[in-house]
Protein backbone atom coordinates (compact mmCIF):
# COMPACT_ATOMS: atom_id res chain seq x y z
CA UNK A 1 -17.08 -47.96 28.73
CA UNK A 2 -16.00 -51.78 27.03
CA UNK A 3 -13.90 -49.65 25.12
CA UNK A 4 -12.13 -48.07 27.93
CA UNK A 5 -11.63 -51.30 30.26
CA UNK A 6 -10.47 -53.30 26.96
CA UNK A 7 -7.48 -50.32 27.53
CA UNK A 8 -7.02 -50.56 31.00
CA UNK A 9 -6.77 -54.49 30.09
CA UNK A 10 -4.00 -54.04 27.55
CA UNK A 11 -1.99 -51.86 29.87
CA UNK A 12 -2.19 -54.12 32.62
CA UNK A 13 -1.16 -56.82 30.25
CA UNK A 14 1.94 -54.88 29.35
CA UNK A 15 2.82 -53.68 33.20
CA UNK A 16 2.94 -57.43 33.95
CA UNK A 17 5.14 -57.96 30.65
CA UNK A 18 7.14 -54.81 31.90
CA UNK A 19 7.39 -56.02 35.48
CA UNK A 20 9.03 -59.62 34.18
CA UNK A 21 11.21 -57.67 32.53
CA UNK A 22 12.58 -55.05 34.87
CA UNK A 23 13.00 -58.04 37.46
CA UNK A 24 14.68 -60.19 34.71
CA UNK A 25 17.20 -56.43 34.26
CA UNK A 26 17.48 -56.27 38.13
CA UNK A 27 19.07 -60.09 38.09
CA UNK A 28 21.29 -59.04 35.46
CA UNK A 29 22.49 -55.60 36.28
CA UNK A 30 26.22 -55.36 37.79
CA UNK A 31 27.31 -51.79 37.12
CA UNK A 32 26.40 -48.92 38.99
CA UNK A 33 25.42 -47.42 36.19
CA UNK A 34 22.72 -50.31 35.15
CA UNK A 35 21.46 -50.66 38.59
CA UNK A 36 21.18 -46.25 38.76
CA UNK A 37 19.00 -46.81 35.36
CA UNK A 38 16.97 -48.86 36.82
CA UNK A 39 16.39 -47.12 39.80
CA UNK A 40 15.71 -43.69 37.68
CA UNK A 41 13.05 -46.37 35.93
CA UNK A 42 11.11 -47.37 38.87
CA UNK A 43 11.43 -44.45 40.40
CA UNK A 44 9.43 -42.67 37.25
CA UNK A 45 6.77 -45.79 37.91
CA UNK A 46 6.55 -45.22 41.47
CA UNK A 47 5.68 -41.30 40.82
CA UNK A 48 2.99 -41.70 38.22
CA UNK A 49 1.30 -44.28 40.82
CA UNK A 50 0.87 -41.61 42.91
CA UNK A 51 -1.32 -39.60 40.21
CA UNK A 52 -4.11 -41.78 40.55
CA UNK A 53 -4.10 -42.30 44.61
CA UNK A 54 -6.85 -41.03 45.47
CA UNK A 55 -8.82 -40.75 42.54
CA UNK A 56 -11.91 -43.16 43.29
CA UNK A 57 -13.91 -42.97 40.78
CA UNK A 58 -11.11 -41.65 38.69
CA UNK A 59 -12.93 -39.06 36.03
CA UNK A 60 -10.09 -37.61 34.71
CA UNK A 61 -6.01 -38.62 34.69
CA UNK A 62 -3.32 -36.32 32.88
CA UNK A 63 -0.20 -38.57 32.42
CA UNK A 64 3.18 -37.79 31.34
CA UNK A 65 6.02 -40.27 30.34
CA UNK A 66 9.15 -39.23 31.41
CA UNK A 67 12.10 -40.36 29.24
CA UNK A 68 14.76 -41.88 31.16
CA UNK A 69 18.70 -41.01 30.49
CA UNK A 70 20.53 -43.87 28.27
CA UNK A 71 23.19 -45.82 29.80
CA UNK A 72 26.72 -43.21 29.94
């Protein structure tokens, strides 16, 4: 179980990484295009979050990462 909460650690690590990130590329985005990226981006975020509502104690999660369309 150390094993699987030194994981969960990492990812939340990198979430908060992501998280400066995407709100650094929100301050910066001025085209339609950017800001519809970004959008798609959270979006994608916002519906894996919803796999694991309700999932107290979680036992099992199936996740899938979407890739998101490249800038036009």
């Amino acid at each position: 179980m150390s094993h699987l909460t030194g994981v969960i650690s990492s990812v939340i690590q990198e979430l908060d990484t992501v998280g400066e990130r995407i709100n650094s590329a929100i301050s910066e985005a001025s085209s339609d295009a950017e800001i519809q990226l970004l959008e798609d981006a959270l979006i994608s975020l916002s519906e894996t979050r919803t796999l694991l509502q309700g999932k107290t104690p979680v036992s099992q999660v199936n996740a899938s990462v979407t890739r998101i369309r490249p800038l036009p």
